[in-house]
C-alpha atoms as a PDB file:
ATOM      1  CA  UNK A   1       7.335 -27.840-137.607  1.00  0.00           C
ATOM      2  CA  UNK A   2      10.962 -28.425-136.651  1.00  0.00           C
ATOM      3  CA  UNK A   3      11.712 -31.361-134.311  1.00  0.00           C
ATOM      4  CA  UNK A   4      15.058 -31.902-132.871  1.00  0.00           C
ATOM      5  CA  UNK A   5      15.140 -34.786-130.059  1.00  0.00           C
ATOM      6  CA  UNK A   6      14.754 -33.864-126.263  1.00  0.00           C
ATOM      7  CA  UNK A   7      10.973 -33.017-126.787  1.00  0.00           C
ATOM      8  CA  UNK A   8      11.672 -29.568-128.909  1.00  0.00           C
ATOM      9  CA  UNK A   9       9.255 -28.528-131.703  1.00  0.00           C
ATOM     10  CA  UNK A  10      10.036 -25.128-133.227  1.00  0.00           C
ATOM     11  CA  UNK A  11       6.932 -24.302-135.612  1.00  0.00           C
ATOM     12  CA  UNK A  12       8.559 -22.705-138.886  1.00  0.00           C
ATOM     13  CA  UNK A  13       5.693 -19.760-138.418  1.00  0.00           C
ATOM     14  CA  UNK A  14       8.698 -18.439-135.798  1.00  0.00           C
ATOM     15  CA  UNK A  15      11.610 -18.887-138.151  1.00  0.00           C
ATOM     16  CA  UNK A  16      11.835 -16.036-141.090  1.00  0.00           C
ATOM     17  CA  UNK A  17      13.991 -17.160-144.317  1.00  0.00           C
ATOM     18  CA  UNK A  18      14.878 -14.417-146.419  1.00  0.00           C
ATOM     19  CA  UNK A  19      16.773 -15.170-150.183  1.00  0.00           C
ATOM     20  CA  UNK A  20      19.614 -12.842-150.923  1.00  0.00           C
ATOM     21  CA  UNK A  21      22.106 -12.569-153.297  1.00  0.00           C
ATOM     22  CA  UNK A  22      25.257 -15.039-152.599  1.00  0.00           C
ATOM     23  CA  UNK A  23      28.486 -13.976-152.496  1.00  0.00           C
ATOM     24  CA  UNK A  24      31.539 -15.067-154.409  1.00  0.00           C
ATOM     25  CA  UNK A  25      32.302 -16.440-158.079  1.00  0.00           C
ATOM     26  CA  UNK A  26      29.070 -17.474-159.863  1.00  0.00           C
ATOM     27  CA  UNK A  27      29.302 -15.305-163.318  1.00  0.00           C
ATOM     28  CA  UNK A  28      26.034 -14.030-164.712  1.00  0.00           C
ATOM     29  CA  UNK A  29      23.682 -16.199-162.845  1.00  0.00           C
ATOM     30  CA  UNK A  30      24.946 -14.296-159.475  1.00  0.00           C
ATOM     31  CA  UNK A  31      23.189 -11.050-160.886  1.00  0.00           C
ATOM     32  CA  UNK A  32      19.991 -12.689-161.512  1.00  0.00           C
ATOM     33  CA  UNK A  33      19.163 -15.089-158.706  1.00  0.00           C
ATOM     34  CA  UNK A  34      18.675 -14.569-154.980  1.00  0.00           C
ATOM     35  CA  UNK A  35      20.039 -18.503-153.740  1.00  0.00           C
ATOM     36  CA  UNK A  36      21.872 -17.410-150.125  1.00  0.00           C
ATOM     37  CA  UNK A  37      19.335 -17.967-147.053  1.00  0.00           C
ATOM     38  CA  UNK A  38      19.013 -15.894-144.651  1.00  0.00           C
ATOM     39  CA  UNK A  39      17.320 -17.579-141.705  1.00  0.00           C
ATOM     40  CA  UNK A  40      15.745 -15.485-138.529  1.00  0.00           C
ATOM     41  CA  UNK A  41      14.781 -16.723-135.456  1.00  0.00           C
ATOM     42  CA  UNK A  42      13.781 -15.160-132.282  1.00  0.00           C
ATOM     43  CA  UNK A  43      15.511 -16.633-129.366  1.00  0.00           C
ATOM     44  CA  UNK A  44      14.216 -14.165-127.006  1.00  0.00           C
ATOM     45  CA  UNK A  45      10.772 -13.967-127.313  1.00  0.00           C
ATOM     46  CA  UNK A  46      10.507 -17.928-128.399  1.00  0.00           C
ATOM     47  CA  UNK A  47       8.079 -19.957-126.216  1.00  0.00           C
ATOM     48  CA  UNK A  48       9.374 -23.173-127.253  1.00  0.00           C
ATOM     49  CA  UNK A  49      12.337 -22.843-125.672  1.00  0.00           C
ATOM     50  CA  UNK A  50      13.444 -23.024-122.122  1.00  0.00           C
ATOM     51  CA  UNK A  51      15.395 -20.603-119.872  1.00  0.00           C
ATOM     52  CA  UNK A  52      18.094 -22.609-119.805  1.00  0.00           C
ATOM     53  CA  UNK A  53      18.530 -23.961-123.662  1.00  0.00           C
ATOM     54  CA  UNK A  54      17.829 -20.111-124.263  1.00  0.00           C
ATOM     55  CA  UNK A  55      20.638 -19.324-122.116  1.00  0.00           C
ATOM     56  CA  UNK A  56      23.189 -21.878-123.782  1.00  0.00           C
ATOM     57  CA  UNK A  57      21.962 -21.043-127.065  1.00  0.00           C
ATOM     58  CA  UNK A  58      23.067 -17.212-126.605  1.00  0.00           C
ATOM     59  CA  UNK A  59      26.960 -18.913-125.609  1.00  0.00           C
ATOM     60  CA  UNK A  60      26.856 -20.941-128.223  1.00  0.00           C
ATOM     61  CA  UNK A  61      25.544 -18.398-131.129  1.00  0.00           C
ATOM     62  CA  UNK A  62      28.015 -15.541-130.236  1.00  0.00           C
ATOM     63  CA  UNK A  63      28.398 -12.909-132.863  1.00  0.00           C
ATOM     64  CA  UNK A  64      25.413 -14.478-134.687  1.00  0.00           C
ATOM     65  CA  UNK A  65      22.948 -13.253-132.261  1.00  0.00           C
ATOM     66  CA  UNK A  66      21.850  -9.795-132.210  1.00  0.00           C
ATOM     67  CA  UNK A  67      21.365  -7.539-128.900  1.00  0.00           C
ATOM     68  CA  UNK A  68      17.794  -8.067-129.725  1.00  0.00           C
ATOM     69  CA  UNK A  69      17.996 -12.095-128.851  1.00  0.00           C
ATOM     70  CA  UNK A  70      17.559 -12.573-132.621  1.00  0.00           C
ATOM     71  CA  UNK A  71      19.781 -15.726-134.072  1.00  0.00           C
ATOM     72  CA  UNK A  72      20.843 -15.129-138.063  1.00  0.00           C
ATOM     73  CA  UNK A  73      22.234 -17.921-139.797  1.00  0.00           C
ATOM     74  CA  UNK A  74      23.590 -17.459-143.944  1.00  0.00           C
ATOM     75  CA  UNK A  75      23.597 -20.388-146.043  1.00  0.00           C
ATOM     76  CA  UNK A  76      25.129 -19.873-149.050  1.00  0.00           C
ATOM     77  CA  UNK A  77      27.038 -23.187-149.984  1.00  0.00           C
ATOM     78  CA  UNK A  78      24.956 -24.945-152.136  1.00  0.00           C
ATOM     79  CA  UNK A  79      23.357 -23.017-155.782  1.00  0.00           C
ATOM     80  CA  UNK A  80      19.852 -23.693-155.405  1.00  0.00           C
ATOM     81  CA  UNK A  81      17.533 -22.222-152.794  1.00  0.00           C
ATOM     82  CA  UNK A  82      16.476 -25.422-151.707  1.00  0.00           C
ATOM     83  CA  UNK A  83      19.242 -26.544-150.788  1.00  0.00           C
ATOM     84  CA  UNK A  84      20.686 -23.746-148.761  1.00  0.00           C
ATOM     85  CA  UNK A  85      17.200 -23.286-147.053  1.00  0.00           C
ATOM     86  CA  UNK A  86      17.852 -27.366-145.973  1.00  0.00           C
ATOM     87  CA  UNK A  87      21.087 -26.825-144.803  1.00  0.00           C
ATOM     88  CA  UNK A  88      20.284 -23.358-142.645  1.00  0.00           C
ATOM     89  CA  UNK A  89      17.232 -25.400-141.109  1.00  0.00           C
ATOM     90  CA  UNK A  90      19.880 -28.120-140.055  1.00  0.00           C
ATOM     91  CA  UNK A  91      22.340 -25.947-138.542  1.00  0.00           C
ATOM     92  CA  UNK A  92      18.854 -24.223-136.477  1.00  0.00           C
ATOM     93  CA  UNK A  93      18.295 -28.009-135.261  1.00  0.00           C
ATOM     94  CA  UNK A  94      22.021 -28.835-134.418  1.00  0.00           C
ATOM     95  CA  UNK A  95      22.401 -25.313-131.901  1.00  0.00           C
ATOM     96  CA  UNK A  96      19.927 -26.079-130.550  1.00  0.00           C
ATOM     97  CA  UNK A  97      20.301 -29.749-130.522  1.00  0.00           C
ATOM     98  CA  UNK A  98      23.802 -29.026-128.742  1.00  0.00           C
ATOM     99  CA  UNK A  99      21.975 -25.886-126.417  1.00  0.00           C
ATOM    100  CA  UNK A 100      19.479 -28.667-124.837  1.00  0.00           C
ATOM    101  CA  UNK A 101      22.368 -30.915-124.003  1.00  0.00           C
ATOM    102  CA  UNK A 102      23.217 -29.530-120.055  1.00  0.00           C
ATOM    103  CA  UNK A 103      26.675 -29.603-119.160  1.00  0.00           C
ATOM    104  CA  UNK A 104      28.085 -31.853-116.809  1.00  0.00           C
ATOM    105  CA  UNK A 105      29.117 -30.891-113.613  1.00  0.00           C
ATOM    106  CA  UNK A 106      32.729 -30.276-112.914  1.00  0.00           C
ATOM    107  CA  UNK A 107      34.114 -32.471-110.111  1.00  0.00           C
ATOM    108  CA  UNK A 108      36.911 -30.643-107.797  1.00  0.00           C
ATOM    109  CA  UNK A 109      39.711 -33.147-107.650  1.00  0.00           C
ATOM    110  CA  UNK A 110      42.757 -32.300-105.558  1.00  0.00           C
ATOM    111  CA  UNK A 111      46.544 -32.662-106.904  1.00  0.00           C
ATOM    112  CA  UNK A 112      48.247 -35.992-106.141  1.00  0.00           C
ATOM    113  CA  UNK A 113      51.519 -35.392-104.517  1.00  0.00           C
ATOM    114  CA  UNK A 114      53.220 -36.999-107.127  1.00  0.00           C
ATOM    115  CA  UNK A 115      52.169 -33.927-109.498  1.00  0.00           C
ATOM    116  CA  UNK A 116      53.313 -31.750-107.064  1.00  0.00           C
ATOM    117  CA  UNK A 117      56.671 -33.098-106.375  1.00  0.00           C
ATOM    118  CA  UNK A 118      56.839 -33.109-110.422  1.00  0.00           C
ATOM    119  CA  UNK A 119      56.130 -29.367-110.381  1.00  0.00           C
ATOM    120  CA  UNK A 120      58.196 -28.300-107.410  1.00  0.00           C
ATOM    121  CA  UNK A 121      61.255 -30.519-108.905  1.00  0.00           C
ATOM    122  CA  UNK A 122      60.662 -28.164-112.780  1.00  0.00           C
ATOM    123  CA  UNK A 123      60.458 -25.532-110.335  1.00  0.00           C
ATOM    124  CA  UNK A 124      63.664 -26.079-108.823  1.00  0.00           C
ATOM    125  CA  UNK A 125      65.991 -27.393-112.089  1.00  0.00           C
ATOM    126  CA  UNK A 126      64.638 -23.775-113.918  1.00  0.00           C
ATOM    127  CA  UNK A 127      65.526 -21.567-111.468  1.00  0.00           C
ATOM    128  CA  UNK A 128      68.919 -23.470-111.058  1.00  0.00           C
ATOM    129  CA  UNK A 129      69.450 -22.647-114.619  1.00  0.00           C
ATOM    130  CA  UNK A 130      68.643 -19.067-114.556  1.00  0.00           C
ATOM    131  CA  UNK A 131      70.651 -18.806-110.776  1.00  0.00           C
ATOM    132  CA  UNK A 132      73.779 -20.249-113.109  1.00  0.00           C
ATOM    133  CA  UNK A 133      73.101 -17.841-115.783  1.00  0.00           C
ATOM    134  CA  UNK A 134      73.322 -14.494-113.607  1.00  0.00           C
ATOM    135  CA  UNK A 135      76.225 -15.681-111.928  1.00  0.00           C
ATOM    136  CA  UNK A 136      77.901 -15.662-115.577  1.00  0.00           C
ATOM    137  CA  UNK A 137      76.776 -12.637-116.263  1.00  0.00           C
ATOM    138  CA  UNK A 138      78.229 -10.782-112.808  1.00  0.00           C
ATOM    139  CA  UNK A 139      81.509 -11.963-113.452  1.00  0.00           C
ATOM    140  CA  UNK A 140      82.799 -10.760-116.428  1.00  0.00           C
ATOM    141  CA  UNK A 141      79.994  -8.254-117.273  1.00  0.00           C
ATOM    142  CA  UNK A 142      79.249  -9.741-120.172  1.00  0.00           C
ATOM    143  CA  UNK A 143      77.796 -12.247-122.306  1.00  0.00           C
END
């Protein structure tokens, strides 16, 4: 069972680690031992989860989220199994540690009208400057 705080348990019988061959430098040992996780879990058809984390948690996964609602994570850091199964569970609890957190509201605040005299008075010097500019360039042709 996986707790993360908020009052979520994920039960590891929904969560699928596979162990697959790492990528990168490692010599012979690379060849022979299967230390990358590969950890699977069903966002979709989870019942642990709410409509809402779910909903966050699909933002926040992006490209490692199938069309299927399935969420893949690859740890391959560390050279044991272990270790990378550790750190693949912890990175499961912190997206969806950061999915249960709801977003605050936006406030609508207006403009103060210093800000807009700032902006009207940029406005104004810029198009001075380019105003200046064509009437160079009319009067001799040229640059």
């Amino acid at each position: 069972m996986i707790s993360i705080p908020d009052d979520i348990s994920i039960p590891e019988s929904e969560i699928e680690l596979r162990f697959v061959h790492a990528s990168g430098p490692g010599g012979q040992n690379i060849n022979k031992v299967a230390t990358a996780v590969q950890l699977r879990f069903d966002v979709a058809h989870s019942s642990f989860l709410s409509d809402d984390v779910r909903q966050r948690l699909k933002q926040l996964a992006g490209r490692r989220m199938t069309k299927q609602g399935v969420l893949i994570l690859r740890a391959q850091k560390f050279r044991t199994q272990e270790r990378n199964r550790k750190e693949a569970l912890e990175r499961l609890a912190g997206l969806i540690q950061k999915a249960s957190e709801k977003p605050k509201p936006r406030r609508k605040t207006q403009q103060t009208i210093e800000s807009k005299k700032r902006r009207r008075e940029a406005k104004r010097r810029r198009s001075e400057i380019k105003r200046l500019r064509q009437a160079d360039f009319q009067s001799d042709g040229s640059f």
